[in-house]
Protein backbone atom coordinates (compact mmCIF):
# COMPACT_ATOMS: atom_id res chain seq x y z
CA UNK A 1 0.00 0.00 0.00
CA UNK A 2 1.19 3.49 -0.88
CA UNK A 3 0.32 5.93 1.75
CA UNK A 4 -0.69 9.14 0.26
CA UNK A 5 1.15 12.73 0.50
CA UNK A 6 -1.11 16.64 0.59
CA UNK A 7 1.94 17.93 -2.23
CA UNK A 8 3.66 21.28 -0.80
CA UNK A 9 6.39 23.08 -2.78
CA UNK A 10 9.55 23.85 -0.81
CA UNK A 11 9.20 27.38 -1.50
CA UNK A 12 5.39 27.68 -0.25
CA UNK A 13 7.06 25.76 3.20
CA UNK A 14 9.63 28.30 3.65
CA UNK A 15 7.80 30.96 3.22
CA UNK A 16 4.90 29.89 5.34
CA UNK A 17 7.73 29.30 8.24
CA UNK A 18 8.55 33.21 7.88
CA UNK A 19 5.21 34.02 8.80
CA UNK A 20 4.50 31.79 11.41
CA UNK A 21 7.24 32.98 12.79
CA UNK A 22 6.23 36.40 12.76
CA UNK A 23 2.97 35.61 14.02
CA UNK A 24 3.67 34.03 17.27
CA UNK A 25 6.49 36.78 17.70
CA UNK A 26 4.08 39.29 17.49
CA UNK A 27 1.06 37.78 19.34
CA UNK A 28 2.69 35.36 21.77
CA UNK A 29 5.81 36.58 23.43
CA UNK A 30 8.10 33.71 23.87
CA UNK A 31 8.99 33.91 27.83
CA UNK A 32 11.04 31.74 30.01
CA UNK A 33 12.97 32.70 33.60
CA UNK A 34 16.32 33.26 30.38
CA UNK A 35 15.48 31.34 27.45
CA UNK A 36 18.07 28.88 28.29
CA UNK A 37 17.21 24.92 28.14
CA UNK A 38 17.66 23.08 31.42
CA UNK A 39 17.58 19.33 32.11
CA UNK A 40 14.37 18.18 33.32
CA UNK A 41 12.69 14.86 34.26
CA UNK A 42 10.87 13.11 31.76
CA UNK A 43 8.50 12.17 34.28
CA UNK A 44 7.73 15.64 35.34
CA UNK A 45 6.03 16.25 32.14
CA UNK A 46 2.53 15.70 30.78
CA UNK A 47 1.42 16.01 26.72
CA UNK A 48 -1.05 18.07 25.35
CA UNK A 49 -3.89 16.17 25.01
CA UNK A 50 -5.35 18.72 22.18
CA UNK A 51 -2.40 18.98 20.31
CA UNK A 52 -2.96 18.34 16.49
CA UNK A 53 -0.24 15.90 15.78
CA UNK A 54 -1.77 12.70 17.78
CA UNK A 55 1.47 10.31 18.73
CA UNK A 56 -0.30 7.00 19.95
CA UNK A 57 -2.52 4.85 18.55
CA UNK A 58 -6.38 5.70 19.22
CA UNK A 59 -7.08 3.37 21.37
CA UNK A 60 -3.83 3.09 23.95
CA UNK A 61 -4.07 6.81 23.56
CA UNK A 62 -7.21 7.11 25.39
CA UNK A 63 -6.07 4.84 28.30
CA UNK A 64 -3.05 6.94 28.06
CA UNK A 65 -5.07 10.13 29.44
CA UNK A 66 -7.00 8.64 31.36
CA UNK A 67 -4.18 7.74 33.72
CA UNK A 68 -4.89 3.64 33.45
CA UNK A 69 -1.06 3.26 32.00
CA UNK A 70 2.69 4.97 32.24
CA UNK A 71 4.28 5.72 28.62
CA UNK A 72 6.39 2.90 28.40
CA UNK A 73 3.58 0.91 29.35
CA UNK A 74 1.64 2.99 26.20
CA UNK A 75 5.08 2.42 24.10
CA UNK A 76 5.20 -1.30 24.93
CA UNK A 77 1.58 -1.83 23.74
CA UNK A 78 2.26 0.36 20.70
CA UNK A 79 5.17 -2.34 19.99
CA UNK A 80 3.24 -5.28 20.11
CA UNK A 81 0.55 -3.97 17.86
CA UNK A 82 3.13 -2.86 14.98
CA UNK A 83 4.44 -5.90 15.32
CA UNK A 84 1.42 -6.93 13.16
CA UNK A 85 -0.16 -4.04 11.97
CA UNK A 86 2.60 -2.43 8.70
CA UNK A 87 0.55 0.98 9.05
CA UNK A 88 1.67 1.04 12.93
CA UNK A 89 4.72 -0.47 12.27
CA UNK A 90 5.61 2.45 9.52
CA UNK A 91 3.85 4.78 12.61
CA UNK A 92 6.11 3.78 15.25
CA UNK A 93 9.41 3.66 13.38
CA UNK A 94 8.67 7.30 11.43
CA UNK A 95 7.15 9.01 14.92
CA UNK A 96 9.32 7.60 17.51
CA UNK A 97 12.09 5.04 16.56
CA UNK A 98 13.96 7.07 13.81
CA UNK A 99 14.07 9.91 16.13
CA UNK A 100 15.50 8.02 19.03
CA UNK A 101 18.13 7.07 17.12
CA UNK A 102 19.10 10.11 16.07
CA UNK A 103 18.96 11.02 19.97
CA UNK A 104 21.05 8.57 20.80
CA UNK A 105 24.18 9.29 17.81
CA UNK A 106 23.91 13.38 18.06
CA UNK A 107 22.18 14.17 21.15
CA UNK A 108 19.07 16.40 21.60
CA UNK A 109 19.99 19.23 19.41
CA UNK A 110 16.82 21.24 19.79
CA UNK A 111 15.04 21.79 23.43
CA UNK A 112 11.16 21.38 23.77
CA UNK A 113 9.29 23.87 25.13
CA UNK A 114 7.15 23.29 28.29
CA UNK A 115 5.32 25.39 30.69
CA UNK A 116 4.54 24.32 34.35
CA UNK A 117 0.90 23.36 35.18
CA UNK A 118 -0.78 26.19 37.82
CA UNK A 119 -1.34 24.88 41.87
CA UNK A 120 -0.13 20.98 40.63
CA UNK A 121 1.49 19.82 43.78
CA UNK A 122 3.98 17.62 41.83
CA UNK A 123 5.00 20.62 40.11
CA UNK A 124 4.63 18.98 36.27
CA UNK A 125 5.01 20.47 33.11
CA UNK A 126 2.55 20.54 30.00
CA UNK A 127 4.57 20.35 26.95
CA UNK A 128 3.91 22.48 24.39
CA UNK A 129 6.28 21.61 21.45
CA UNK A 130 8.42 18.93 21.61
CA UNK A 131 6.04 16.19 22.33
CA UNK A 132 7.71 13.53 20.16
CA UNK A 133 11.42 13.84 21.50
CA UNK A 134 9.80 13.62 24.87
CA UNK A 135 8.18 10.39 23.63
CA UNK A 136 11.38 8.84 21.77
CA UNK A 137 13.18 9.40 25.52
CA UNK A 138 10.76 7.39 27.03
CA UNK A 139 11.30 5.00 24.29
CA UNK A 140 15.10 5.02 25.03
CA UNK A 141 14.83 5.25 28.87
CA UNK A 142 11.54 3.23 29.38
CA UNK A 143 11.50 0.35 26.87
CA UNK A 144 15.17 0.19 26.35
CA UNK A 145 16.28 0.94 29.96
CA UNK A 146 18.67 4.01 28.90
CA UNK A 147 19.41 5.67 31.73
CA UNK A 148 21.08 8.86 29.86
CA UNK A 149 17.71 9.40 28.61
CA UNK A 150 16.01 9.82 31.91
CA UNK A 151 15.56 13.66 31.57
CA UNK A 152 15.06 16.20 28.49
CA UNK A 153 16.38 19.35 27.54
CA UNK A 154 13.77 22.07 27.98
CA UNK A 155 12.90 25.64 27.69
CA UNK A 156 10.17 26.88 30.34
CA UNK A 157 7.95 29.40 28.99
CA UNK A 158 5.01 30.99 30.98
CA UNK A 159 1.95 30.27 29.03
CA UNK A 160 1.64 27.69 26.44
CA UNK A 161 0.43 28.78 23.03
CA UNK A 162 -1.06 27.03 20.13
CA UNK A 163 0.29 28.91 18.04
CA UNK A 164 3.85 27.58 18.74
CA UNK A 165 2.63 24.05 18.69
CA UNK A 166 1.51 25.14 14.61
CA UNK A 167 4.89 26.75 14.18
CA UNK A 168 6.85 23.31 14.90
CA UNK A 169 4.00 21.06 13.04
CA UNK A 170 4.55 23.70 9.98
CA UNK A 171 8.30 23.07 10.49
CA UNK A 172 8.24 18.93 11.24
CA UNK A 173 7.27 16.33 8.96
CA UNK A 174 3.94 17.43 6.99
CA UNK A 175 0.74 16.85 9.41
CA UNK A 176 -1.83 14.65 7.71
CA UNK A 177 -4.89 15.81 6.23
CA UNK A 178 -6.95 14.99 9.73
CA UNK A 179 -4.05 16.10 12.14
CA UNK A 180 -4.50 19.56 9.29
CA UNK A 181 -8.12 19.96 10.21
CA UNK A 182 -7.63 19.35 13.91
CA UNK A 183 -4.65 22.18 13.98
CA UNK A 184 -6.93 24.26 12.11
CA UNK A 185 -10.20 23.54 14.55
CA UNK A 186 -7.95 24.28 17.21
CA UNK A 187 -6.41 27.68 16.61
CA UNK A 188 -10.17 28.91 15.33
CA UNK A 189 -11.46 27.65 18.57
CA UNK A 190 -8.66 29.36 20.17
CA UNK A 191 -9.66 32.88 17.99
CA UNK A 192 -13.41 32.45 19.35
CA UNK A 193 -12.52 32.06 22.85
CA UNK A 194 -13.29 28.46 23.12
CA UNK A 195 -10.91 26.81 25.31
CA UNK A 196 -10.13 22.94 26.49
CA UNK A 197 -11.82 22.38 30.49
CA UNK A 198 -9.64 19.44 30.97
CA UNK A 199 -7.63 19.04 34.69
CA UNK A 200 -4.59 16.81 35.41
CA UNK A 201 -5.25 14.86 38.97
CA UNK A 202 -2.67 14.19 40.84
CA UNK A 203 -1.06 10.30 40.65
CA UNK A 204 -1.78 9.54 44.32
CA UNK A 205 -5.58 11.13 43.99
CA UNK A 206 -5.95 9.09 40.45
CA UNK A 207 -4.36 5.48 42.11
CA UNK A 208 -3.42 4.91 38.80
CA UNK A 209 0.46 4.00 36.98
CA UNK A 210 -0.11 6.71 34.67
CA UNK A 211 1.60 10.42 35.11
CA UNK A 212 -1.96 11.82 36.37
CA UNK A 213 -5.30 11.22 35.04
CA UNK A 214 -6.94 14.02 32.72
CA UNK A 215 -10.31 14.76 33.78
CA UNK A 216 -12.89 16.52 31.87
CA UNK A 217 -11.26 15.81 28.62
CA UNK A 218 -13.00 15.54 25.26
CA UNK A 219 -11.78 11.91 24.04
CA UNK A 220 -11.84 11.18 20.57
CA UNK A 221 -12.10 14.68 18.07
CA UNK A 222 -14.99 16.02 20.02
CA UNK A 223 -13.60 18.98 21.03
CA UNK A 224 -12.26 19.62 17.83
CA UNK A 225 -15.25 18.64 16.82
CA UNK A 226 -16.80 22.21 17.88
CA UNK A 227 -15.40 23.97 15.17
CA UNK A 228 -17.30 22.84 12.14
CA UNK A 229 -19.84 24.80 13.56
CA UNK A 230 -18.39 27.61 15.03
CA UNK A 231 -18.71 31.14 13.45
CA UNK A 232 -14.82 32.54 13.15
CA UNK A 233 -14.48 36.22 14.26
CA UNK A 234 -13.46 39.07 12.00
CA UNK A 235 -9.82 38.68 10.83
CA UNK A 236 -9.30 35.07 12.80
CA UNK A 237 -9.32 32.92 8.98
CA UNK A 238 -6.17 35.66 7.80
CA UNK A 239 -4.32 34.37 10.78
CA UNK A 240 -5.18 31.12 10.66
CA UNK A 241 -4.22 30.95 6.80
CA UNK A 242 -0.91 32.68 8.45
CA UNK A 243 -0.30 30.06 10.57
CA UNK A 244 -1.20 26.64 8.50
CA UNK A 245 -0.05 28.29 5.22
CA UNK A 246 -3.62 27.14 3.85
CA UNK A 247 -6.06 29.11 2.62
CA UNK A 248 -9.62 29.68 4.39
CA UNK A 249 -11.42 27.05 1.37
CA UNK A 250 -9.16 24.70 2.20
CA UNK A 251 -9.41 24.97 5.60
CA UNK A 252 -12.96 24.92 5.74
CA UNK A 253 -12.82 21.39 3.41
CA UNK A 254 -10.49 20.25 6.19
CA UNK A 255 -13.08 21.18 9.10
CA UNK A 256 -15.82 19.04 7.04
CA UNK A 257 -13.92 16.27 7.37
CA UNK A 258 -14.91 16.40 11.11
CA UNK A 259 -18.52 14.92 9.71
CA UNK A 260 -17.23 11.66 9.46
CA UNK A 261 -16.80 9.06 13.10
CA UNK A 262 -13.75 8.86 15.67
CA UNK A 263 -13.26 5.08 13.93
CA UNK A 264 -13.02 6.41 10.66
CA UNK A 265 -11.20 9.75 11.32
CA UNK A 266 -9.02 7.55 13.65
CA UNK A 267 -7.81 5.25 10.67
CA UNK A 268 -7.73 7.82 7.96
CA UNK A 269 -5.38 9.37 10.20
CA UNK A 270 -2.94 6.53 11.12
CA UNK A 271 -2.56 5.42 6.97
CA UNK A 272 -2.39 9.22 5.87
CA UNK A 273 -5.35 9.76 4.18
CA UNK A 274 -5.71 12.73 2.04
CA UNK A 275 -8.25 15.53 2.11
CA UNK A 276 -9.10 14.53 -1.51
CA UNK A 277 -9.33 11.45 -0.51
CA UNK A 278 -11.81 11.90 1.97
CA UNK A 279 -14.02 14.77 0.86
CA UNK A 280 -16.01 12.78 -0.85
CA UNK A 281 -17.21 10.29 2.27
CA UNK A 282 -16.82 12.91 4.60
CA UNK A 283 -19.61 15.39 2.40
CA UNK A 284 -21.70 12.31 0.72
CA UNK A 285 -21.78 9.24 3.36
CA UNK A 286 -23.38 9.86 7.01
CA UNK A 287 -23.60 6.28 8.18
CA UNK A 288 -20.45 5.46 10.73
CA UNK A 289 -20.25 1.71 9.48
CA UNK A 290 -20.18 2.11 5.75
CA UNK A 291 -17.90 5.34 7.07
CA UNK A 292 -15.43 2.99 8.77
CA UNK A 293 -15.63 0.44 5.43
CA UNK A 294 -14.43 3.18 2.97
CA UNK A 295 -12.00 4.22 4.58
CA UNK A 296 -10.66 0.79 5.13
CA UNK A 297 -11.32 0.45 1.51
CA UNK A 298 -9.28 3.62 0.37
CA UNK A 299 -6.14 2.09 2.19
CA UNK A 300 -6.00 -0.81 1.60
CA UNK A 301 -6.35 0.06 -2.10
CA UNK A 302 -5.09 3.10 -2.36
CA UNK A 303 -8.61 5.11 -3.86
CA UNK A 304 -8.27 8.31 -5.41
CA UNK A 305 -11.19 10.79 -4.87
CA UNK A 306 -13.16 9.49 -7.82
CA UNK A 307 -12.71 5.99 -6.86
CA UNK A 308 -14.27 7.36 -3.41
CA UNK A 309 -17.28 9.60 -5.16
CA UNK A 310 -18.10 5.93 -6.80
CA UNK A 311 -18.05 4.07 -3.06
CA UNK A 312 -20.12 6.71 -1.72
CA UNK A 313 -22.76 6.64 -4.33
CA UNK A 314 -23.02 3.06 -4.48
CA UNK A 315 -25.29 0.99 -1.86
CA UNK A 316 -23.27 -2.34 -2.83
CA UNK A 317 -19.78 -1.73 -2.24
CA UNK A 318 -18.91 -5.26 -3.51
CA UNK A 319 -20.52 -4.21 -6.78
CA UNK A 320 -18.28 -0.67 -6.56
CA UNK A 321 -15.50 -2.53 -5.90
CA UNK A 322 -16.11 -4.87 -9.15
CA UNK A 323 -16.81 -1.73 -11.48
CA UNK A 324 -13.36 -0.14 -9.75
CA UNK A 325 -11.61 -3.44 -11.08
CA UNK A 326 -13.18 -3.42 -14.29
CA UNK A 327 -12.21 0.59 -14.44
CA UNK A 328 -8.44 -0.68 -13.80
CA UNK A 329 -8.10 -3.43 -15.98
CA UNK A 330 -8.74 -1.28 -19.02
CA UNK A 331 -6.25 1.61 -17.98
CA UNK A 332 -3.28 2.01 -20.56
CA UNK A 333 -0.53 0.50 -19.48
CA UNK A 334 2.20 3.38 -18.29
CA UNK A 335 4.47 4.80 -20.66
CA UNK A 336 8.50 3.64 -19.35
CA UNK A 337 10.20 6.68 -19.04
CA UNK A 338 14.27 6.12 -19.29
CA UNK A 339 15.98 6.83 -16.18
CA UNK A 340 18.44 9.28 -17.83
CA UNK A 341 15.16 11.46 -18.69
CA UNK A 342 14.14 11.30 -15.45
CA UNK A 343 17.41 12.56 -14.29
CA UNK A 344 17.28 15.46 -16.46
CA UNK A 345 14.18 16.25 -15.50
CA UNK A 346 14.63 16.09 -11.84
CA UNK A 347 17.95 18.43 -11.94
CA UNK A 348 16.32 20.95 -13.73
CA UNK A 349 13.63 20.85 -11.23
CA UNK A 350 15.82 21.15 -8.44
CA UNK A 351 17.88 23.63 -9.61
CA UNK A 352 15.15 26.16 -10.17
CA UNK A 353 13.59 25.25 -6.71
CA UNK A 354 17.08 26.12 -5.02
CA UNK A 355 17.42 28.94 -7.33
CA UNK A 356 13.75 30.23 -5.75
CA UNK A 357 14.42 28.86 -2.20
CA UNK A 358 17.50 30.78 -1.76
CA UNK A 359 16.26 34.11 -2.67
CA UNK A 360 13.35 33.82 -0.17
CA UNK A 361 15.13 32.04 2.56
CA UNK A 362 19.09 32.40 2.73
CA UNK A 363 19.57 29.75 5.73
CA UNK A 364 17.80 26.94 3.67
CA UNK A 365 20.86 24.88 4.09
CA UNK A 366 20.46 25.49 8.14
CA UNK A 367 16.90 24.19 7.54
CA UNK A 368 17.72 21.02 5.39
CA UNK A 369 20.40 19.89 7.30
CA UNK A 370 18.56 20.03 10.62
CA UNK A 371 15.87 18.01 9.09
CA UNK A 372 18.05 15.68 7.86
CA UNK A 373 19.84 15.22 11.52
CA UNK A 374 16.50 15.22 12.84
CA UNK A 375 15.22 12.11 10.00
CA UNK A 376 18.18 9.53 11.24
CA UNK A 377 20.33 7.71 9.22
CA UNK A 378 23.19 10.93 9.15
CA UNK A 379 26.12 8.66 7.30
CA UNK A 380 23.51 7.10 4.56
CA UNK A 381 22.16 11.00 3.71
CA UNK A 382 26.15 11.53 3.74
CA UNK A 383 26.65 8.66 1.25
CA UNK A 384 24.10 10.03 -0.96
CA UNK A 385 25.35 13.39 -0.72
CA UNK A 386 28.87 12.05 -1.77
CA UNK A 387 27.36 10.73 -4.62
CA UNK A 388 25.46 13.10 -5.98
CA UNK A 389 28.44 15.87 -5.62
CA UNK A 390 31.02 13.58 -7.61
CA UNK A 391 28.03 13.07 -10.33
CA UNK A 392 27.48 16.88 -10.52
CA UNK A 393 31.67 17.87 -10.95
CA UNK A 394 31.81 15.37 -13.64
CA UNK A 395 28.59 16.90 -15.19
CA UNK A 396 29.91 20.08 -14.74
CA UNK A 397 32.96 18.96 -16.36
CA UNK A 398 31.08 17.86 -19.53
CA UNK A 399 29.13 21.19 -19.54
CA UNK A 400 32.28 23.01 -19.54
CA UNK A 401 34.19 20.80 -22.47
CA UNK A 402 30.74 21.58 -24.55
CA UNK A 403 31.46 25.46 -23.67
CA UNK A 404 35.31 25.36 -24.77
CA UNK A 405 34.49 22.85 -27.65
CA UNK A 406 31.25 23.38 -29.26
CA UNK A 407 31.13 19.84 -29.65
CA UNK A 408 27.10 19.56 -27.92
CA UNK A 409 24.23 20.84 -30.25
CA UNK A 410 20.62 20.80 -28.97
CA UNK A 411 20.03 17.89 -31.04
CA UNK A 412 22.65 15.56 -28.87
């Protein structure tokens, strides 16, 4: 199964990180006792249960917050089910494992921001950014009993801000199209005043393993929920846009997609659905079961959104299914493209982007190489890099002979 990708130019990424960053500059002053990042306790710390990019898997996730297990417990359980599920397999390795072992060969290179949780007589800390470094060191300390990895470099700041948390999902690997609407329902919730009621009781009032039971909190994508509904106030979608580089239509597909069930939204989520994808069932199919089916449907063979439009409007999906097949088998069979025009192809593509990239954005090499560090696998990216720079000087080379010599036409 190929899991899906919203596309996203380079250029449109940069740019959008410029204004985010002015954004929560301007609107959320970034505070701490001096901006420095001290070593604290994993343990001390709590997630945000309404953060947009959801780590665990639904349903450990909801035990999770409710205090009935500790997160190596959650991380253990998370194991054993990607042990024989390939979507939580791919999950756990691209969300946790990948970045514990960059952890553990370069260190933490950039803190996580957390701020401390009013009158909590254990004195914990909500984290705002950050929340999947905090999980891959209780990977490293909890499941694989590394003690180095027993506290976390943080930054305390006074008031958490949602606006941060979209700053680092703008900046991380792309959100998927349901973690999209759920950022979105959350900062438009946040522009109309709506706030989460959840409290974090204490371990010894819960009697639980956990870190503190949440009570009050919306399980599932209730509270997000809220916003499909919810009339924006004058000027909140221009920020918004700001912050998610989206724009308001888009956005307001994404919030639709909120018509469809936790199951479905759940597993649409975990495979990386797209919006396109999902328009269709979310605008066109209101029963939860036949909900859950399609999307099971769209993974496992990898719909488009016309594919979907023809699920939806079916009542037999076995008889959809059969004209899909039918559809498939008559398809021309796809041209075979010769890897040297692919090359070609690809360099000139590049080239302009860096040529565009660079003029907008003159620490782009800053950016690539953190996210590089940050992916893993530092000496293969190395390799690759070696590669590619001995294949450019010797095209360079040629390119320069055909300068000196004429000996190139446009026909060659």
């Amino acid at each position: 199964m190929t899991m899906r990708r919203e596309k996203i130019s380079a250029i449109d990424a940069l740019q959008g990180l410029g204004r985010i960053s002015d954004l929560v500059k301007k609107d959320y002053e970034f505070t701490s006792a001096n901006n420095t990042a001290v070593n604290l306790p994993i343990e001390k710390m709590v997630p945000d249960p309404h953060q947009a990019r959801r780590v665990l898997p639904d349903g450990i996730r909801e035990r999770f917050f409710r205090g009935e297990i500790d997160p190596a417990t959650a991380l253990k359980e998370w194991k054993q089910i990607a042990e024989k599920d390939k979507i939580e397999a791919s999950m756990l390795d691209g969300q946790i494992l990948r970045l514990a072992r960059s952890l553990q060969a370069q260190e933490q290179i950039y803190p996580i921001t957390i701020s401390q949780i009013p009158d909590d007589s254990l004195d914990r800390y909500l984290i705002e950014t950050g929340e999947r470094r905090w999980w891959s060191h209780w990977w490293l300390f909890g499941v694989e009993n590394d003690d180095r990895f027993e506290t976390i470099q943080a930054i305390v700041v006074e008031k958490p801000s949602p606006w941060r948390q979209a700053a680092e999902n703008l900046q991380g690997e792309p959100l998927t199209a349901v973690q999209e609407a759920c950022q979105v329902a959350r900062l438009l919730l946040l522009e109309s005043g709506v706030e989460p009621e959840y409290e974090l009781m204490d371990i010894e009032q819960s009697d639980r393993p956990g870190l503190g039971s949440y009570t009050n909190i919306q399980q599932g994508y209730d509270f997000f929920r809220q916003a499909a509904t919810q009339r924006a106030p004058q000027g909140a979608w221009s920020r918004i846009e700001q912050a998610t580089g989206k724009g308001r239509r888009y956005c307001q597909y994404l919030l639709g997609l909120f018509n469809l069930c936790d199951r479905a939204l759940a597993e649409a989520e975990r495979a990386r659905l797209t919006e396109s994808q999902l328009r269709p069932l979310a605008s066109g199919e209101k029963n939860p079961e036949r909900q859950i089916k399609i999307v099971r449907l769209i993974v496992e063979r990898d719909l488009g959104r016309a594919e979907v439009e023809s699920l939806v409007n079916e009542p037999n999906l076995d008889d959809a299914i059969e004209k899909i097949d039918k559809g498939s088998r008559r398809k021309k069979t796809q041209t075979i493209r010769a890897p040297e025009e692919i090359v070609v192809e690809r360099l000139l593509s590049m080239t302009r982007l860096l040529d565009r990239a660079s003029r907008s954005e003159t620490s782009v090499v800053g950016i690539v190489t953190r996210e590089m560090i940050q992916a893993g696998e530092i000496e293969t990216r190395r390799h690759e890099l070696a590669s590619l720079r001995s294949f450019l000087g010797e095209l360079i080379s040629e390119l320069d002979k055909a300068v000196l010599n004429s000996s190139y036409t446009k026909d060659d």
